[in-house]
Protein backbone atom coordinates (compact mmCIF):
# COMPACT_ATOMS: atom_id res chain seq x y z
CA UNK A 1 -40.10 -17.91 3.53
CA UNK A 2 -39.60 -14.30 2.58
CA UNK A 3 -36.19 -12.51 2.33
CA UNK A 4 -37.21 -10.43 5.02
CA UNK A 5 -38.05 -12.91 7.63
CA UNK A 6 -35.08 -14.87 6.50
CA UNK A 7 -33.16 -11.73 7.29
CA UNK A 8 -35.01 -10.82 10.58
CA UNK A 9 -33.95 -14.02 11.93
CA UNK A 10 -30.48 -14.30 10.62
CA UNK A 11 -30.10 -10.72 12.45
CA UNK A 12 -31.44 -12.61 16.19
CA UNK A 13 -29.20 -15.41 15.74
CA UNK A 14 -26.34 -12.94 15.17
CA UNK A 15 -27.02 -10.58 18.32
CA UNK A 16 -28.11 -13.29 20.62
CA UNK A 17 -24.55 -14.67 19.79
CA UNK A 18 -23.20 -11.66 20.25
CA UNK A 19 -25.18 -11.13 23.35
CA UNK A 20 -23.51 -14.51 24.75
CA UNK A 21 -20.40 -13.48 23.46
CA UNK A 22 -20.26 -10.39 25.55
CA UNK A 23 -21.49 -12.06 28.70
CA UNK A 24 -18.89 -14.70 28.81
CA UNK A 25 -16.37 -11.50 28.05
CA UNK A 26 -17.65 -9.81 31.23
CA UNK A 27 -17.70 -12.78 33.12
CA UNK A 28 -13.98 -13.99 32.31
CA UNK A 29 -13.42 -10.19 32.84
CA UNK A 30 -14.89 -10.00 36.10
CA UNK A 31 -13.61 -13.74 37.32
CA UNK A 32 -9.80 -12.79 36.09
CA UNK A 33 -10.14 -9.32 38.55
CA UNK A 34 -11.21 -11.00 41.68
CA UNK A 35 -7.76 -13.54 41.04
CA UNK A 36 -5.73 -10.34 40.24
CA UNK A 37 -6.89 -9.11 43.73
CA UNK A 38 -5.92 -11.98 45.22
CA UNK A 39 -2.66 -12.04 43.15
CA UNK A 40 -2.96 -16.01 42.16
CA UNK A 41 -1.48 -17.80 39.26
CA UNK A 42 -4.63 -17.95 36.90
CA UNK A 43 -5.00 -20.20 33.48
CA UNK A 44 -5.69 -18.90 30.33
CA UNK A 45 -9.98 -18.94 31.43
CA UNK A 46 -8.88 -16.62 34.02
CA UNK A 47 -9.41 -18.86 36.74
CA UNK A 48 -7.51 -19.25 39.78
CA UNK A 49 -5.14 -22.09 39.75
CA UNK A 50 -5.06 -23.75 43.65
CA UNK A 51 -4.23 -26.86 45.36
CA UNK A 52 -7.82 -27.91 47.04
CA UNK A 53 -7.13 -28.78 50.98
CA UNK A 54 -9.92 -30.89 51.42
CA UNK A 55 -9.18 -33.04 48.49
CA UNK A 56 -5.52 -32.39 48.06
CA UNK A 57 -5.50 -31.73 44.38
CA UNK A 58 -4.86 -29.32 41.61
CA UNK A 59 -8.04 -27.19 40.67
CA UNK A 60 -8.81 -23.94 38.28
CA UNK A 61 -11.26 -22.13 40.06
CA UNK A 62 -13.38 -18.93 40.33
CA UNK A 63 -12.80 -17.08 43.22
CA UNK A 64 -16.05 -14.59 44.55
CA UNK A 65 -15.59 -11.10 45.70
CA UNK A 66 -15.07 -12.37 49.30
CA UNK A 67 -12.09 -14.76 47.68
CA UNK A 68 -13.83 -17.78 47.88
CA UNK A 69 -13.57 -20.67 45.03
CA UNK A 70 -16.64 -21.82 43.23
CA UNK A 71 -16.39 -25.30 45.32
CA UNK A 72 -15.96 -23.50 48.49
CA UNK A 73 -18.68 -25.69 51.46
CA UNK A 74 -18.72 -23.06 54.91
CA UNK A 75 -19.64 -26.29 56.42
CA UNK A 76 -15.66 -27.78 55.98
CA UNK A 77 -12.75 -26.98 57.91
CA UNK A 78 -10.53 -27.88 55.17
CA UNK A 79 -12.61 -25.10 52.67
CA UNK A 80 -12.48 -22.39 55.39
CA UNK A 81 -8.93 -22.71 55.86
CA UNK A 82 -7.96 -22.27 52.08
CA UNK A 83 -10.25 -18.91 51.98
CA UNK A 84 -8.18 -17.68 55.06
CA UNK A 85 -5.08 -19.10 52.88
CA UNK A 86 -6.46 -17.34 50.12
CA UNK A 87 -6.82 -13.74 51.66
CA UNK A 88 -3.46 -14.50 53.81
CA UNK A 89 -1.61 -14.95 49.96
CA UNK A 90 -0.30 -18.29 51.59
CA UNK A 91 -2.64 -20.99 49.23
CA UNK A 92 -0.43 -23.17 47.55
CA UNK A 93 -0.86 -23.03 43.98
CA UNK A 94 0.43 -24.59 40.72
């Protein structure tokens, strides 16, 4: 294999890593302001840090731009009611 081809590919590798690199950035980025709006206790991913109602346990979540965690089902009671906790600042948290 030729230096240059050696080089052409050591210079993908490097920016697709740096591609990932920047899209997890912006994700944390954008997960950690959606929590700030809804002024939670996050951990150090940035994730919200709730007590689940359905399931009645601890959980690090992502919260959406409506305030609702990643495990959220519209179809539950339980799930509904910690989004209205959510938005209310009343979700128990840990």
């Amino acid at each position: 294999m030729s230096n240059r081809r050696r080089l052409e590919l050591l210079l993908k590798s490097k920016l697709r890593s740096a591609g990932r690199q920047y899209a997890e950035a912006r994700h944390a980025y954008e997960t950690a302001k959606d929590v700030a709006a809804a002024d939670l206790p996050v951990d150090e991913a940035g994730r919200a840090r709730i007590v689940c109602r359905r399931y009645a346990e601890k959980r690090a979540v992502e919260l959406d731009e409506g305030f609702r965690p990643a495990c959220f089902d519209a179809d539950h009671q339980d799930c509904r009611g910690c989004v209205e906790d959510i938005r209310d600042g009343r979700v128990q948290t840990w």
